[in-house]
Protein backbone atom coordinates (compact mmCIF):
# COMPACT_ATOMS: atom_id res chain seq x y z
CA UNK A 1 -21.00 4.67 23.83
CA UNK A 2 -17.32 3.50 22.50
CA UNK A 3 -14.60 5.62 21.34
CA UNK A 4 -12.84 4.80 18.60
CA UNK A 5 -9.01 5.57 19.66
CA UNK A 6 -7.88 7.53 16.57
CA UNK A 7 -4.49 5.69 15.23
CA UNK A 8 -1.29 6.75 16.12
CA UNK A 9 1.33 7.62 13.34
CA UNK A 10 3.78 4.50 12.95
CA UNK A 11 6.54 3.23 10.87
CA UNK A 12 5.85 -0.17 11.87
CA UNK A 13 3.84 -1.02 9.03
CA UNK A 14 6.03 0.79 6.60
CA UNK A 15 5.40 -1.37 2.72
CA UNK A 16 8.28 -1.63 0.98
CA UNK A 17 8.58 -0.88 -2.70
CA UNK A 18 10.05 -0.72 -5.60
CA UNK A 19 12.80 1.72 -8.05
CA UNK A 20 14.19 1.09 -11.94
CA UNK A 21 17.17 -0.76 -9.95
CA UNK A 22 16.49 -1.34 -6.17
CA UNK A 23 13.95 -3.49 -4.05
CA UNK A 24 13.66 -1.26 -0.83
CA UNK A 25 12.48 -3.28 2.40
CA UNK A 26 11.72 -2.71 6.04
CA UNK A 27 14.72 -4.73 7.86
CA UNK A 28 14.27 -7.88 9.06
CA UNK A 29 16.10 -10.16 11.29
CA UNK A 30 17.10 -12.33 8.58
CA UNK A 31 19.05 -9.38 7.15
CA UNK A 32 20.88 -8.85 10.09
CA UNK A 33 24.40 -9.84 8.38
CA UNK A 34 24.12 -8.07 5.35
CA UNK A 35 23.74 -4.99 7.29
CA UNK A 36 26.61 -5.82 9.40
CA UNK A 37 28.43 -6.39 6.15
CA UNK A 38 27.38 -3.45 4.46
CA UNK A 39 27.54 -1.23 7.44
CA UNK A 40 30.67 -1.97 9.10
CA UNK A 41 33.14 0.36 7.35
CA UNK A 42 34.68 3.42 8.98
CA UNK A 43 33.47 5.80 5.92
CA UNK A 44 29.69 4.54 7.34
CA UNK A 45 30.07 4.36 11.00
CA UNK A 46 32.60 7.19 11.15
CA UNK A 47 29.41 9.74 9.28
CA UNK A 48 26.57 7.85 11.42
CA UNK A 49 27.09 9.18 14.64
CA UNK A 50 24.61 6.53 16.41
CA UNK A 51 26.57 3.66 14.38
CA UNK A 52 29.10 1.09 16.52
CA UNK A 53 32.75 0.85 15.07
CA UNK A 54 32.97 -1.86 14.56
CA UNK A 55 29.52 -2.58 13.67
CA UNK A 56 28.79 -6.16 14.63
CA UNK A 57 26.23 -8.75 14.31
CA UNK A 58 24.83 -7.46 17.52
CA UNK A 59 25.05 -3.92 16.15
CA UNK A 60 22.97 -4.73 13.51
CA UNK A 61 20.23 -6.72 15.01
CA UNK A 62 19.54 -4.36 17.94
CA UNK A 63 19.57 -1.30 14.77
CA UNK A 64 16.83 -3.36 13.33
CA UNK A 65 14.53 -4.76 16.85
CA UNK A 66 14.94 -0.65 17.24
CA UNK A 67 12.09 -0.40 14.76
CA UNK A 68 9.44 -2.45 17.32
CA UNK A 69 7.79 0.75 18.79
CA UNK A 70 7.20 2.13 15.45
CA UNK A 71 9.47 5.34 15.87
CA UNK A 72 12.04 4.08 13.71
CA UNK A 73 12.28 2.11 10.69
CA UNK A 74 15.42 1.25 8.51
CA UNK A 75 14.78 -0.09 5.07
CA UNK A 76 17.22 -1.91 3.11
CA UNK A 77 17.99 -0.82 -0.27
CA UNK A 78 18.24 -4.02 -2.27
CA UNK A 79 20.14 -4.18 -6.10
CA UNK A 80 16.81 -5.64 -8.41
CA UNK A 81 20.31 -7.23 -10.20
CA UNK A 82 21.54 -9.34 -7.64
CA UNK A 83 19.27 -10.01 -5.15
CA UNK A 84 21.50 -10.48 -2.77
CA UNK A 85 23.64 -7.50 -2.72
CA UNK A 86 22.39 -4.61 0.25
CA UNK A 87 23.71 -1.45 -1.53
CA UNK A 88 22.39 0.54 1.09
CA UNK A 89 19.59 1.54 4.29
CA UNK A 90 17.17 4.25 4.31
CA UNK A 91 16.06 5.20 8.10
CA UNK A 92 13.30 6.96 9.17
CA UNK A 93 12.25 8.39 12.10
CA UNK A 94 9.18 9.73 13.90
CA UNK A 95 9.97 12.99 15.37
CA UNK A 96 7.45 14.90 17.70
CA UNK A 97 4.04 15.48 16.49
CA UNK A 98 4.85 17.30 13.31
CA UNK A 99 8.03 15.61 11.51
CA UNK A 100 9.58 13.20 10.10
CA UNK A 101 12.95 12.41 9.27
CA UNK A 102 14.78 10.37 7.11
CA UNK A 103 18.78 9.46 6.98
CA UNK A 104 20.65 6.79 4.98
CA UNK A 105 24.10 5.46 4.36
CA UNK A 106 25.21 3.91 0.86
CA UNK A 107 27.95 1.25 0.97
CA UNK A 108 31.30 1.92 -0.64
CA UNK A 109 30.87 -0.50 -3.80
CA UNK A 110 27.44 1.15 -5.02
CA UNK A 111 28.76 5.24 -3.82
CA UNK A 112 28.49 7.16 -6.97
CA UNK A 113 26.23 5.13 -8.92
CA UNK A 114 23.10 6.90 -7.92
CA UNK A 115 21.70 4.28 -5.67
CA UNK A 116 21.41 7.16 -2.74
CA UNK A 117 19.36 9.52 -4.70
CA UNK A 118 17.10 6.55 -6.24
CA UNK A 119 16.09 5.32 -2.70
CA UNK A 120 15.66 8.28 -0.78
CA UNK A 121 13.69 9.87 -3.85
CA UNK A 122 11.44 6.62 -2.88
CA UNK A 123 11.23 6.70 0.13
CA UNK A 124 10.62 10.45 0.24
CA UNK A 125 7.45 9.94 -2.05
CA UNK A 126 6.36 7.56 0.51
CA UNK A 127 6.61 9.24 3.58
CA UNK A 128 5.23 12.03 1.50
CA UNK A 129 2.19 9.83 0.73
CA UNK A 130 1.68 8.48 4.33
CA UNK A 131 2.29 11.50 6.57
CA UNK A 132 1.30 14.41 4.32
CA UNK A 133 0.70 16.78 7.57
CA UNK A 134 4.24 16.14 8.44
CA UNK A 135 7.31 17.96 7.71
CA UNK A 136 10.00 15.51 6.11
CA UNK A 137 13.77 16.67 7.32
CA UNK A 138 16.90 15.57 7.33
CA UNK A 139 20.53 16.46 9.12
CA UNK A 140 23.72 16.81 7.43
CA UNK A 141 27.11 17.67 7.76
CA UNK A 142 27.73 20.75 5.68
CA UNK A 143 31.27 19.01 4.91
CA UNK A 144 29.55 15.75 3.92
CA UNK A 145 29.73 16.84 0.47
CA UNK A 146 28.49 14.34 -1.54
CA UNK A 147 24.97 13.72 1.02
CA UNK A 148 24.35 17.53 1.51
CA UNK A 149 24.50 17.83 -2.64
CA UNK A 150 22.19 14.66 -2.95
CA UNK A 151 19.67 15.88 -0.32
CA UNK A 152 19.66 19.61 -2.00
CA UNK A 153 18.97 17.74 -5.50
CA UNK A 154 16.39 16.08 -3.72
CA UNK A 155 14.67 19.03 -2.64
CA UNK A 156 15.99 19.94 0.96
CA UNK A 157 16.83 23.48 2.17
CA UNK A 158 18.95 24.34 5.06
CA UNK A 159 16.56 25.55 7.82
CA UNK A 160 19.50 27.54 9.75
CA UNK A 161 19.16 25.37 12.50
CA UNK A 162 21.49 23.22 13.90
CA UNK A 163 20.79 19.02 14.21
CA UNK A 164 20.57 17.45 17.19
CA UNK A 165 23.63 15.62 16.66
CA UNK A 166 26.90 17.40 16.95
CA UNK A 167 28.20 19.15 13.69
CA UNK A 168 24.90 18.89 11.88
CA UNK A 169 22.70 21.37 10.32
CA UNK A 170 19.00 20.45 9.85
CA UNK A 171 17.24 20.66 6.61
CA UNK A 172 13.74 20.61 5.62
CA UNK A 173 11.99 18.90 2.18
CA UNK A 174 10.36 21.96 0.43
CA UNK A 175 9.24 19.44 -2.70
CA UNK A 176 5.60 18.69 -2.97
């Protein structure tokens, strides 16, 4: 008699998809220097506490081989406008048996134009979609103003806990 080996959750296989203004895309090598570009700015890697400063070529392609186990996944945030133009990266990350979480950074040129909110409301509805047994969270500096209001617009809720990175507090997706 066989067993069938029942699948293990993954990111690998994460589709991309589609807002009103972005084309949102698992990373590939090919985008390694836009992310470089986008990312390497002290207002990015000075928030992201895993992040290189300065973030370099290399930076950016080992960020994106990171997603070959299927733990981790960053997806670019693309302006639908000008193709060519990486206003942002959405990551996401397998965590234990029961969560999920997702982070993202927003480069300086698109900040304020509602990019962040339109591609983590995506991506949420995705993960929502693919892991629907799993809790969804996120961790935030209570001082990181503008991402703590975008992520409580979103439908996050502090859990009282800290992060597991230093001077974060965890939060938890309470939408449906």
């Amino acid at each position: 008699m066989f067993f069938r080996r029942a699948r293990r959750d993954s990111l690998i296989d994460l589709p991309g998809l589609e807002t009103a203004r972005l084309t949102i895309t698992p990373l590939g090598a090919e985008d390694a220097p836009a992310l470089r570009r986008l990312t390497d700015d002290p207002a990015i890697t000075g928030a992201v506490d895993f992040l290189a400063t300065p973030f370099t070529l290399a930076d950016a392609e080992a960020l994106i081989a990171s997603g070959r186990h299927g733990r981790d996944r960053f997806l670019g945030a693309w302006s639908r406008d000008d193709a060519t133009a990486l206003v942002g990266v959405v990551g996401t990350h397998l965590r234990g048996e029961g969560a999920v979480e997702i982070g993202y950074w927003i480069g300086g040129a698109a900040r304020g134009r509602g990019f962040g909110t339109e591609a983590v409301s995506a991506i949420l509805g995705l993960l929502r979609r693919r892991f629907p047994r799993r809790a969804i969270v996120a961790e935030c500096r209570p001082g990181n103003v503008a991402s703590w209001g975008l992520l409580h617009k979103l439908g996050f809720r502090e859990t009282g806990s800290e992060g597991h990175r230093p001077g974060r507090r965890q939060l938890v997706h309470e939408g449906a």
